[in-house]
PDB file of N, CA and C in Angstrom:
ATOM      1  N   UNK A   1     185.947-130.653  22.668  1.00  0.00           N
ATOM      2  CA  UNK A   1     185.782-129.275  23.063  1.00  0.00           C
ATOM      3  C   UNK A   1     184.438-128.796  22.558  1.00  0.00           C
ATOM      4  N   UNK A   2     184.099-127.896  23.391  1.00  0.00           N
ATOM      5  CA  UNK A   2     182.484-127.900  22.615  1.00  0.00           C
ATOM      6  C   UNK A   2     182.452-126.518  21.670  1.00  0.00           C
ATOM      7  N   UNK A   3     181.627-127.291  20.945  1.00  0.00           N
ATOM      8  CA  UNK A   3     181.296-126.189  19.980  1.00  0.00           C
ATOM      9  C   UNK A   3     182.605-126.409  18.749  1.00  0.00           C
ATOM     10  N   UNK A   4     183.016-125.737  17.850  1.00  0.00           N
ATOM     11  CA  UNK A   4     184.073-125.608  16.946  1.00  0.00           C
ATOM     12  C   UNK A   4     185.445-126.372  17.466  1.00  0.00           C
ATOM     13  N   UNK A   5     186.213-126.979  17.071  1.00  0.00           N
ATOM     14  CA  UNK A   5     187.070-127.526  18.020  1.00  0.00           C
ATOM     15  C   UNK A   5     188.284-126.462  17.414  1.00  0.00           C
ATOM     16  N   UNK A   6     189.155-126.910  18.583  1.00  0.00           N
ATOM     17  CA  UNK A   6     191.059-125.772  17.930  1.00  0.00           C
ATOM     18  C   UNK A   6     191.328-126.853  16.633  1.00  0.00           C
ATOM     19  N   UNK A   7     192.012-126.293  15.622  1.00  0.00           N
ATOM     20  CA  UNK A   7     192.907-126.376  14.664  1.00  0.00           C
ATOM     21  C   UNK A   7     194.022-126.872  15.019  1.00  0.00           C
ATOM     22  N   UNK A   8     194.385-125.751  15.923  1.00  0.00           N
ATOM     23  CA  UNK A   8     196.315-125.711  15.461  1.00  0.00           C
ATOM     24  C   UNK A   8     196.493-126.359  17.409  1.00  0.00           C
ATOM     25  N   UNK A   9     197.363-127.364  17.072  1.00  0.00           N
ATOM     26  CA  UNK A   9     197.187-128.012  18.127  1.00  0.00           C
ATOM     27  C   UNK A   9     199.016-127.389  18.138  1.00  0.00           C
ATOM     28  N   UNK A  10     199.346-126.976  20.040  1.00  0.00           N
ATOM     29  CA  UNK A  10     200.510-126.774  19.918  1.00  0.00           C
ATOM     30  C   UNK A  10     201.747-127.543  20.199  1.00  0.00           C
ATOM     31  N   UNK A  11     202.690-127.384  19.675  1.00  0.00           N
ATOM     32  CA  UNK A  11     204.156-128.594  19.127  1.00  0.00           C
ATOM     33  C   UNK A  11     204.944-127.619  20.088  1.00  0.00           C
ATOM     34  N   UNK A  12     205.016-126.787  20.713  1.00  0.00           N
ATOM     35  CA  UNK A  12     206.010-126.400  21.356  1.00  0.00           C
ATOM     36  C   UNK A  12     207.008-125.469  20.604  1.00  0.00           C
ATOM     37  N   UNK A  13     206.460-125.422  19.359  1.00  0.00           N
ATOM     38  CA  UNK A  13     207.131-124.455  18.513  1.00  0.00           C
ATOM     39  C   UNK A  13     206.570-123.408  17.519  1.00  0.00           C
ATOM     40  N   UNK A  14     205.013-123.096  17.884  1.00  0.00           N
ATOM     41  CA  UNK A  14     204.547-122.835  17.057  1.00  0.00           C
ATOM     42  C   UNK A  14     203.532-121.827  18.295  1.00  0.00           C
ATOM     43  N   UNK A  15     204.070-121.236  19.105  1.00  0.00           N
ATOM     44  CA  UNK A  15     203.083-120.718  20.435  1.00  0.00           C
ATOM     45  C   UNK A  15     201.895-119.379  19.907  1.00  0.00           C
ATOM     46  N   UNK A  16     202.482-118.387  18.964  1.00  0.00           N
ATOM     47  CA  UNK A  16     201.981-117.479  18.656  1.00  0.00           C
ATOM     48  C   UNK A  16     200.535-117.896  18.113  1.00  0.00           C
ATOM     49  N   UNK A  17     200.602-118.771  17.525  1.00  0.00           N
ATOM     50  CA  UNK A  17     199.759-119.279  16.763  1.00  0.00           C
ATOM     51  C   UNK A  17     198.812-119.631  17.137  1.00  0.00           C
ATOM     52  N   UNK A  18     199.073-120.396  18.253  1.00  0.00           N
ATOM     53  CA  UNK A  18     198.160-121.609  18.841  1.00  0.00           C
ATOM     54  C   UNK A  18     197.642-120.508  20.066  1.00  0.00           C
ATOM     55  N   UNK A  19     198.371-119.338  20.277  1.00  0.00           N
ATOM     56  CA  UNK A  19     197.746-118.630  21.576  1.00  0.00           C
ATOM     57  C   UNK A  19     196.503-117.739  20.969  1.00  0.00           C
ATOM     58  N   UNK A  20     196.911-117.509  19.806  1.00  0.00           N
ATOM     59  CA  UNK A  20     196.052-116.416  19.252  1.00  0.00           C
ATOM     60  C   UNK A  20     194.593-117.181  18.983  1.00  0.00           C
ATOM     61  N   UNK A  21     194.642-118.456  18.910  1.00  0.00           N
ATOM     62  CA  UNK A  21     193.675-119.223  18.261  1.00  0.00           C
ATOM     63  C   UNK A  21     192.709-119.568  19.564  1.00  0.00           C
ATOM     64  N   UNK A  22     193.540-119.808  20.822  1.00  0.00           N
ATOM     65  CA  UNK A  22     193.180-120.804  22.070  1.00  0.00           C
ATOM     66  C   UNK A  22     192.635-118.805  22.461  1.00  0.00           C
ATOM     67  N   UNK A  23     193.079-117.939  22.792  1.00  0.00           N
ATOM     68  CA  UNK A  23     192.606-116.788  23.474  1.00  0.00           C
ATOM     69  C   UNK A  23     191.235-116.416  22.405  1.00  0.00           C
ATOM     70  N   UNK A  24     191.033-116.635  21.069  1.00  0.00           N
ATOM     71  CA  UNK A  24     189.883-116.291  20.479  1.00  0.00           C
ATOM     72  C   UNK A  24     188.351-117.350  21.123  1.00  0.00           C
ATOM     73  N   UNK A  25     188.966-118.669  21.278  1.00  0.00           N
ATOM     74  CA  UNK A  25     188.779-119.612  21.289  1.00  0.00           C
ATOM     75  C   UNK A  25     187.873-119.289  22.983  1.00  0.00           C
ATOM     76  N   UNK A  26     188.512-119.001  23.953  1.00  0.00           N
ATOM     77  CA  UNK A  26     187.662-118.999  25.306  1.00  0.00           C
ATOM     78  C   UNK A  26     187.269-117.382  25.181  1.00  0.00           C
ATOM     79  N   UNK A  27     187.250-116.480  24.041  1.00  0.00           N
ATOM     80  CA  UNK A  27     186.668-115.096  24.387  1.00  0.00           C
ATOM     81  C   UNK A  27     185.211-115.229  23.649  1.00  0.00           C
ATOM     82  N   UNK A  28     184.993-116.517  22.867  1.00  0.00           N
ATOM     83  CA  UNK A  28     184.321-116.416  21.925  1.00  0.00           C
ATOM     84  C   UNK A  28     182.917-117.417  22.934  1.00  0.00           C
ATOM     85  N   UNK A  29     183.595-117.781  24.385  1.00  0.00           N
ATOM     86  CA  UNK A  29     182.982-118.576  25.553  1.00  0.00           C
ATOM     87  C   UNK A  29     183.298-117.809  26.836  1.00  0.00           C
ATOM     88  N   UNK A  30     183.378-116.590  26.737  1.00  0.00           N
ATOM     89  CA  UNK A  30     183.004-115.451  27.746  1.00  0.00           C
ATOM     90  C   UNK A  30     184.065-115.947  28.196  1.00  0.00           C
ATOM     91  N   UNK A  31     185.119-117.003  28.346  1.00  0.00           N
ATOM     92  CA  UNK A  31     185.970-117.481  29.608  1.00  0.00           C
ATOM     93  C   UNK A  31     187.318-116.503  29.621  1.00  0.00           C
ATOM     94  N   UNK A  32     187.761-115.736  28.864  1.00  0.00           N
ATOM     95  CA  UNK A  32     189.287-115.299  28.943  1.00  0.00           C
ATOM     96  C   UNK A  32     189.590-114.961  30.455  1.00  0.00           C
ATOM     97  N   UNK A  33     188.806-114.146  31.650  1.00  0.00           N
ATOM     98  CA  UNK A  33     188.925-113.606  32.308  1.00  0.00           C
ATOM     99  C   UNK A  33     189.368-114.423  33.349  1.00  0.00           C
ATOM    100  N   UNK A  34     189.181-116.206  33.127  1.00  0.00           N
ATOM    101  CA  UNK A  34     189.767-116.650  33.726  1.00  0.00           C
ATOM    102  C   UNK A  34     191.463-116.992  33.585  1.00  0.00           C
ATOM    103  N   UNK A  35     191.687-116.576  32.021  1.00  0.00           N
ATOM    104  CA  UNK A  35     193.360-116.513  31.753  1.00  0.00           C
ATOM    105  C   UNK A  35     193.898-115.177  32.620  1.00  0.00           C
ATOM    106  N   UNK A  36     193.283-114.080  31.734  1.00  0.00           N
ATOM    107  CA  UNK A  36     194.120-112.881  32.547  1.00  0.00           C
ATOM    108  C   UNK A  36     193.320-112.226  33.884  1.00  0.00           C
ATOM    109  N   UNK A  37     192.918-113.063  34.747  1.00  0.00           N
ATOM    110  CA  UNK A  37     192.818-112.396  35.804  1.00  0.00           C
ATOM    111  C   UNK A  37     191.449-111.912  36.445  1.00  0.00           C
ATOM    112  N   UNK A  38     190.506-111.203  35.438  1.00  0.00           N
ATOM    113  CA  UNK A  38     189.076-110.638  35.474  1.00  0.00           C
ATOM    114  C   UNK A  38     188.556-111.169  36.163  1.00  0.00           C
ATOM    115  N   UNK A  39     188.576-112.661  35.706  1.00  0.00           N
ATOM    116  CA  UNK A  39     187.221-113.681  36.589  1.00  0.00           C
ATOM    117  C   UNK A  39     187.963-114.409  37.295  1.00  0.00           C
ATOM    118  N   UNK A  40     187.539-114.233  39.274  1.00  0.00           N
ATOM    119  CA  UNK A  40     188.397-114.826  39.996  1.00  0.00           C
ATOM    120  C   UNK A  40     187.555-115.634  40.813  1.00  0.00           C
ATOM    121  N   UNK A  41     188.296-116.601  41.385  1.00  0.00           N
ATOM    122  CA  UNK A  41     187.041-117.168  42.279  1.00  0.00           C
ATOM    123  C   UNK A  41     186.281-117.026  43.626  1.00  0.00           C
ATOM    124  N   UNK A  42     185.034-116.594  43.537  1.00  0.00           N
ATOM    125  CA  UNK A  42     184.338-116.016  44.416  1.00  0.00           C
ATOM    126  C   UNK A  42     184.123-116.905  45.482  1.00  0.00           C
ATOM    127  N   UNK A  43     183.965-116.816  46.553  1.00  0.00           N
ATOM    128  CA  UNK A  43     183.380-117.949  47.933  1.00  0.00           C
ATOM    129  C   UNK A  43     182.103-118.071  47.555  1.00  0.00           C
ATOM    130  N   UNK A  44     181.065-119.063  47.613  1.00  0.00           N
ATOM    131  CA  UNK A  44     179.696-119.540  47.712  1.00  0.00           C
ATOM    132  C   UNK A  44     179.032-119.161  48.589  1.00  0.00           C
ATOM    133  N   UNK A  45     178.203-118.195  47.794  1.00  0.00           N
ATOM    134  CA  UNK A  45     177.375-117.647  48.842  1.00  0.00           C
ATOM    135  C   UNK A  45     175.932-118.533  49.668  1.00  0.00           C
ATOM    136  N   UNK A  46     175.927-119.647  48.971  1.00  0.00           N
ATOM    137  CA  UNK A  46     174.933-120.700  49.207  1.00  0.00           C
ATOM    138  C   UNK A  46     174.932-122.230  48.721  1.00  0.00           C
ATOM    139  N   UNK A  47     174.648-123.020  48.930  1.00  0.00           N
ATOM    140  CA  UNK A  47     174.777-124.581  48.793  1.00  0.00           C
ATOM    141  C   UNK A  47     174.152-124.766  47.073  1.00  0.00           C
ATOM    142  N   UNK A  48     175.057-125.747  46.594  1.00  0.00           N
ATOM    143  CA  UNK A  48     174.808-125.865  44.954  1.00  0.00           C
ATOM    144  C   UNK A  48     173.357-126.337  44.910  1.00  0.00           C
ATOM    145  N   UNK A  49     173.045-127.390  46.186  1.00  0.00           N
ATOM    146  CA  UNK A  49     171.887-127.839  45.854  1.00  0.00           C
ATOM    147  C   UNK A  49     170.652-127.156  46.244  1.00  0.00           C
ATOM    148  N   UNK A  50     170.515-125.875  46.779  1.00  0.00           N
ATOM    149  CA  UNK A  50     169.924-125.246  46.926  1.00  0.00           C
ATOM    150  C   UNK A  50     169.135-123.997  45.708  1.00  0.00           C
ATOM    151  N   UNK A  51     170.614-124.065  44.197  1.00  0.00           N
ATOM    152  CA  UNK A  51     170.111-123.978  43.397  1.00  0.00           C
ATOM    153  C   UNK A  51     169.710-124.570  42.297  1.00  0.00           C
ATOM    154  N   UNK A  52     168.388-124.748  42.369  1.00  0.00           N
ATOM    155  CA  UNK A  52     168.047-125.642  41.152  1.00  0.00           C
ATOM    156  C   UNK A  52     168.345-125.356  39.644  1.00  0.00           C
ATOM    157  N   UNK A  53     168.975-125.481  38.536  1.00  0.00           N
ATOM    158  CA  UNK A  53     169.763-124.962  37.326  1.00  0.00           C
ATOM    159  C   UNK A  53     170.301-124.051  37.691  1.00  0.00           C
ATOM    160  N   UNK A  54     171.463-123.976  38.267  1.00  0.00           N
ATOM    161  CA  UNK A  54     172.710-123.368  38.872  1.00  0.00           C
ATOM    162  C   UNK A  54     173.255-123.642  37.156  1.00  0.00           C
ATOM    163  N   UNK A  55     174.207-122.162  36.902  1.00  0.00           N
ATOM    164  CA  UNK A  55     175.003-121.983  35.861  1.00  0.00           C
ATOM    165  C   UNK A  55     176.404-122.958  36.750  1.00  0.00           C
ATOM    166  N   UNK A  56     177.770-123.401  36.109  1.00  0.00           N
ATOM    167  CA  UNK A  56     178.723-123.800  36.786  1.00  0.00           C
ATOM    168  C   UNK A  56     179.376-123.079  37.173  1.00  0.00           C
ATOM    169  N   UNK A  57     180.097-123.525  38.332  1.00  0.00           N
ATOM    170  CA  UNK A  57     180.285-122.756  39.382  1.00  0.00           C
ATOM    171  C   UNK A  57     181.839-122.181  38.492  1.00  0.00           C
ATOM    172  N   UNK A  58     182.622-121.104  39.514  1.00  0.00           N
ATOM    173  CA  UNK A  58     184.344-120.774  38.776  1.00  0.00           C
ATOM    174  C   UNK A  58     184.903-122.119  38.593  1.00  0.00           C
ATOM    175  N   UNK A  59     184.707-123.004  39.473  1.00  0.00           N
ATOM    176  CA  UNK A  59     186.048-123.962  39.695  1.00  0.00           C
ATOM    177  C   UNK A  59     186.123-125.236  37.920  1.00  0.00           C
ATOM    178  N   UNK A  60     184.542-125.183  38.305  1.00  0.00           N
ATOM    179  CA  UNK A  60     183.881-126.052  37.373  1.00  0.00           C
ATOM    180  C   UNK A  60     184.072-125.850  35.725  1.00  0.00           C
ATOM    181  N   UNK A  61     184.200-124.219  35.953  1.00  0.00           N
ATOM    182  CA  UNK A  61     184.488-123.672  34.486  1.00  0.00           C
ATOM    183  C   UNK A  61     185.932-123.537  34.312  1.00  0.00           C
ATOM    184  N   UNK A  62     186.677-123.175  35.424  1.00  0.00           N
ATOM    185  CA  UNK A  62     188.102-123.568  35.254  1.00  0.00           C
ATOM    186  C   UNK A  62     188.685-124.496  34.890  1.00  0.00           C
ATOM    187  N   UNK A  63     188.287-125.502  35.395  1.00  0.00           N
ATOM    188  CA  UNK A  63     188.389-127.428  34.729  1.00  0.00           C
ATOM    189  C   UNK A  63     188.089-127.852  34.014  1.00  0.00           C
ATOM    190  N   UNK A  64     186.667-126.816  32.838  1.00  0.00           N
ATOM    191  CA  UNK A  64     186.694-127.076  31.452  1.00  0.00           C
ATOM    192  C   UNK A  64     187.935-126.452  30.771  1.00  0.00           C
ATOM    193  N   UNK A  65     187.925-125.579  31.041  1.00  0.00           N
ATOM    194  CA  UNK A  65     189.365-124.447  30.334  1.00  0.00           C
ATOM    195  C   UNK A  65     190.842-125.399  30.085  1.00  0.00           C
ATOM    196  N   UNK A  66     191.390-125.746  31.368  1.00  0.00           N
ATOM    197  CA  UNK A  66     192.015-127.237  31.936  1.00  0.00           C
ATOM    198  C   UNK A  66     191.704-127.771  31.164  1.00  0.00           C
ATOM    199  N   UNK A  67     190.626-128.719  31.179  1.00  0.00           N
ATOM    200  CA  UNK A  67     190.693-129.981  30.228  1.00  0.00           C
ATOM    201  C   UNK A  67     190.451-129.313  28.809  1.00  0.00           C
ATOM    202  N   UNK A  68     190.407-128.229  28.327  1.00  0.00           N
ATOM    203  CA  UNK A  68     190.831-127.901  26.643  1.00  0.00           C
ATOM    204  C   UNK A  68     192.627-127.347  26.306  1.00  0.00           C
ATOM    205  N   UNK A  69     193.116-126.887  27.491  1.00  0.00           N
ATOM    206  CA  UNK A  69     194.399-126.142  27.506  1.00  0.00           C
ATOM    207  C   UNK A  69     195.127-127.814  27.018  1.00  0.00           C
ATOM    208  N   UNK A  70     194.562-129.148  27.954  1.00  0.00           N
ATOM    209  CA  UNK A  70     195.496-130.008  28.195  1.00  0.00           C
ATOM    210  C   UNK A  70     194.900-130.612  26.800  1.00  0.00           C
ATOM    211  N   UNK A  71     193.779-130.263  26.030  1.00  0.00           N
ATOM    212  CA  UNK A  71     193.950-131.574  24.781  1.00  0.00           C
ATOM    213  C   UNK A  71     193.936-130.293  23.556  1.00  0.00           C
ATOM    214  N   UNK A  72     194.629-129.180  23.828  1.00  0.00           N
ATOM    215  CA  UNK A  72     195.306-128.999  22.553  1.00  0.00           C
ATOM    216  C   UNK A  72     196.861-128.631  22.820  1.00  0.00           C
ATOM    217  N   UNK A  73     197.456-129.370  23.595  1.00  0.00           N
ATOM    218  CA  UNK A  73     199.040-129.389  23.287  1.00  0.00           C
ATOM    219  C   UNK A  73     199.487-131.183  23.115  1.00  0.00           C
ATOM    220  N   UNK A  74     200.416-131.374  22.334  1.00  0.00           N
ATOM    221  CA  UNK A  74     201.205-132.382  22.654  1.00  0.00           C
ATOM    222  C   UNK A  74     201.598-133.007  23.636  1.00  0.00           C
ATOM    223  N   UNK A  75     201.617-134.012  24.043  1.00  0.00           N
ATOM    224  CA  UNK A  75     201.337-135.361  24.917  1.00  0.00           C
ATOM    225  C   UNK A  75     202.819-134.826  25.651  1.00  0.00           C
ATOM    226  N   UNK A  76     203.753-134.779  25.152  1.00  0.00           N
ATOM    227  CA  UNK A  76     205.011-134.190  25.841  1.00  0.00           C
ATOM    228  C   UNK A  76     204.995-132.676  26.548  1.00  0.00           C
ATOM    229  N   UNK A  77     204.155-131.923  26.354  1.00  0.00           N
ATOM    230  CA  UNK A  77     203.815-130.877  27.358  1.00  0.00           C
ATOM    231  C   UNK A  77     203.035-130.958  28.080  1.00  0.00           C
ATOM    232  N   UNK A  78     202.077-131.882  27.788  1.00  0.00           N
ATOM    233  CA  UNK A  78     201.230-132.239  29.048  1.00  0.00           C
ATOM    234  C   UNK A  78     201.512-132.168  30.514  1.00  0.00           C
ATOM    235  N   UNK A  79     202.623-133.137  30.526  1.00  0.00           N
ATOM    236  CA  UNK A  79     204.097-133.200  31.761  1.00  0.00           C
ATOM    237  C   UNK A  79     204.165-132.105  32.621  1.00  0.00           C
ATOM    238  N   UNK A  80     204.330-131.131  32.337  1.00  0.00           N
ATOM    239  CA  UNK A  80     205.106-129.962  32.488  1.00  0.00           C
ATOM    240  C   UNK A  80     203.531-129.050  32.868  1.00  0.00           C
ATOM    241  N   UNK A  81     202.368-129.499  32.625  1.00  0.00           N
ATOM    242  CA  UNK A  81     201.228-128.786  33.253  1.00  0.00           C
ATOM    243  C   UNK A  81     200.701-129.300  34.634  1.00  0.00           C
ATOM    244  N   UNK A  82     201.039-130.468  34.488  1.00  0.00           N
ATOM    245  CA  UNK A  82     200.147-131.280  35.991  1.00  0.00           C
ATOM    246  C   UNK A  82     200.435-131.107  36.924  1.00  0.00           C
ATOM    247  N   UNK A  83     201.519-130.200  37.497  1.00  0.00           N
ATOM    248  CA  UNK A  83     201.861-129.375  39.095  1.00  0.00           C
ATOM    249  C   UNK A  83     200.792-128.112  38.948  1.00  0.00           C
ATOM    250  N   UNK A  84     200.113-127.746  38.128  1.00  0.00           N
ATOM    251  CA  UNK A  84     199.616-126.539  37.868  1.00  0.00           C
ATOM    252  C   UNK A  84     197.879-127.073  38.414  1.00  0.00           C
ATOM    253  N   UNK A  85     197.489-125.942  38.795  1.00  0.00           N
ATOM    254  CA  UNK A  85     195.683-126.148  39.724  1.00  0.00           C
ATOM    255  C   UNK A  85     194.950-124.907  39.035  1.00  0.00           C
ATOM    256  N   UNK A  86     194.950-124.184  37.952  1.00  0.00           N
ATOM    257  CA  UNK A  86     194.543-123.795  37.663  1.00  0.00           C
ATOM    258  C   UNK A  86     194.614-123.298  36.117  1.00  0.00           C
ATOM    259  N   UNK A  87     193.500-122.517  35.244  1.00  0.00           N
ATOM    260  CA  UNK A  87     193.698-122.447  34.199  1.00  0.00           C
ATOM    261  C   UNK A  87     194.959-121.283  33.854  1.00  0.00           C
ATOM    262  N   UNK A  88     194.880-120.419  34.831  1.00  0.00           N
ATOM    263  CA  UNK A  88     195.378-119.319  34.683  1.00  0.00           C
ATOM    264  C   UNK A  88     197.137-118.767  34.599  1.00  0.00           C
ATOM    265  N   UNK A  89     197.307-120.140  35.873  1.00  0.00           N
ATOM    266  CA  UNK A  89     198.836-120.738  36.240  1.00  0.00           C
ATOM    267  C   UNK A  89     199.355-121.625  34.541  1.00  0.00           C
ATOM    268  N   UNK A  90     198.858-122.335  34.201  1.00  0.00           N
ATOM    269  CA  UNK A  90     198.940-122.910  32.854  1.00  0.00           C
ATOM    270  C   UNK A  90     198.951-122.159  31.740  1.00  0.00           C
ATOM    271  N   UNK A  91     198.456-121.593  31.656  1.00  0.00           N
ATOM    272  CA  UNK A  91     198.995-120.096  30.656  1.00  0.00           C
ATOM    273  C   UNK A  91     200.057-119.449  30.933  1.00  0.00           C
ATOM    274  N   UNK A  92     200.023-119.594  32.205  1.00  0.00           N
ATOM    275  CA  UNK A  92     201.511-118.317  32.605  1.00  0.00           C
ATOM    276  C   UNK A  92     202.663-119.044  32.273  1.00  0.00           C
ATOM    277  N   UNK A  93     202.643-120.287  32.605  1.00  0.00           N
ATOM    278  CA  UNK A  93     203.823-121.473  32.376  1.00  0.00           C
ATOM    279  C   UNK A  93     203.856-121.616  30.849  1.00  0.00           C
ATOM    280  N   UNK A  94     202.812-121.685  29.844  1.00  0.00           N
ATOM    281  CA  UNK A  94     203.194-121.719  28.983  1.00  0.00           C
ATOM    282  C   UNK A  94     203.460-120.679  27.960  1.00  0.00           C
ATOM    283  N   UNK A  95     203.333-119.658  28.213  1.00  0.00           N
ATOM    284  CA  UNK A  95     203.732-118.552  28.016  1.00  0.00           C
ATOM    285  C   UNK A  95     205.260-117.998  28.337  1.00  0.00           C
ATOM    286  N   UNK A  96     205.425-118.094  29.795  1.00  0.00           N
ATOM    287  CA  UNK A  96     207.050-117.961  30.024  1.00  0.00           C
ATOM    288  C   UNK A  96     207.855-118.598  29.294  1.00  0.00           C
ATOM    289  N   UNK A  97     207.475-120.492  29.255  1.00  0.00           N
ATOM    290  CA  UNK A  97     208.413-121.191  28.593  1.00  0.00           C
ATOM    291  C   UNK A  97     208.682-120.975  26.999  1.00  0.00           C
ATOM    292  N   UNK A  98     207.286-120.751  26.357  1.00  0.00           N
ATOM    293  CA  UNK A  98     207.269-120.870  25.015  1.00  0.00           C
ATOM    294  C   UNK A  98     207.259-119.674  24.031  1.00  0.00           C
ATOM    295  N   UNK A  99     206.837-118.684  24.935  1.00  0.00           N
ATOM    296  CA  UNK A  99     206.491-117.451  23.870  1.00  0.00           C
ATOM    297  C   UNK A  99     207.885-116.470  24.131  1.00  0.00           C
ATOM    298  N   UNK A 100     208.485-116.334  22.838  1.00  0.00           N
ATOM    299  CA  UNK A 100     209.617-115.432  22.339  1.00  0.00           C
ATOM    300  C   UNK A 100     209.129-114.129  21.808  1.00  0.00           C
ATOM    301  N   UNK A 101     209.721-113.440  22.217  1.00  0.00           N
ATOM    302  CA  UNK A 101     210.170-112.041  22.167  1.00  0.00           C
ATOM    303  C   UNK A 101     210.344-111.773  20.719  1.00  0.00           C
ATOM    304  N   UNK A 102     209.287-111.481  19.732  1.00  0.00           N
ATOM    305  CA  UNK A 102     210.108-111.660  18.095  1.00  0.00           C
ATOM    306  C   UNK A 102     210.931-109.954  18.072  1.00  0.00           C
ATOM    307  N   UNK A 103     210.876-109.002  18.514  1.00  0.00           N
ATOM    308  CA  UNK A 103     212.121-108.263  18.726  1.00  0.00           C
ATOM    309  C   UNK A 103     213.742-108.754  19.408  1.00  0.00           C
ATOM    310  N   UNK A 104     213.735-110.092  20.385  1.00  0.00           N
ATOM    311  CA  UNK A 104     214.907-110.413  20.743  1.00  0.00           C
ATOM    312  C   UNK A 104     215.288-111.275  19.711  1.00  0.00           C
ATOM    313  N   UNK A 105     214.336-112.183  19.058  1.00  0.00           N
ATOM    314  CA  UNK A 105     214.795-112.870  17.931  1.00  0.00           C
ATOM    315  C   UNK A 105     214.932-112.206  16.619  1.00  0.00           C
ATOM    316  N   UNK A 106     214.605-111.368  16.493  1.00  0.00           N
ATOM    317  CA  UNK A 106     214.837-110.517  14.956  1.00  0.00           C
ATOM    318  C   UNK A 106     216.292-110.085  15.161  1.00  0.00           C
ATOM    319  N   UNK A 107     217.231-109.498  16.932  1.00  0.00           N
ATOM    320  CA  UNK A 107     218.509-109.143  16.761  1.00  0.00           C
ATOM    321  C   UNK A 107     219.637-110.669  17.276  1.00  0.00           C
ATOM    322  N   UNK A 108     219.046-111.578  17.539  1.00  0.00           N
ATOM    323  CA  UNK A 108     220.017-112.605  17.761  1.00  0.00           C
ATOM    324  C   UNK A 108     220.642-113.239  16.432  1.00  0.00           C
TER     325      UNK A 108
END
């Protein structure tokens, strides 16, 4: 991962943690906006090779995001991401599945 790498790699049981770390983690690389929504992907207004040092394109920066979402969880959640095409869908999935309500768990 470039730059500082994640710490807290997530076990499937430890989500708060690892979200707070992974959301500092792409705000601290302008990227969050591709988690919640902000930064969406635009149509090309012109041919890549037409710009010479072209910044990367959405898709390109989405598939870095992707390939950091997929090497800081456990090899057994991995599984459970690879129907997913985007960074944004992969958060949502792991979020639904993993992140608890600590008000529903404080009354269970």
């Amino acid at each position: 991962m470039d730059s500082a790498p994640l710490c807290v790699k997530f076990t499937g049981t430890n989500y708060s943690t690892w979200a707070f770390q992974f959301e500092l983690f792409l705000k601290g690389k302008d990227l969050w906006g591709h988690i919640d929504g902000t930064d969406v992907e635009k149509p090309s207004t012109f041919e890549k090779s037409q710009n010479v040092g072209f910044s990367p394109s959405w898709v390109v920066l989405d598939a870095r995001i992707m390939s950091w979402l997929l090497g800081s969880v456990e090899p057994h959640i991995v599984t459970h991401l690879r129907p997913h095409r985007s960074a944004q869908s992969m958060w949502a999935y792991l979020k639904k599945v993993y992140h608890q309500d600590t008000m529903l768990v404080a009354f269970n």
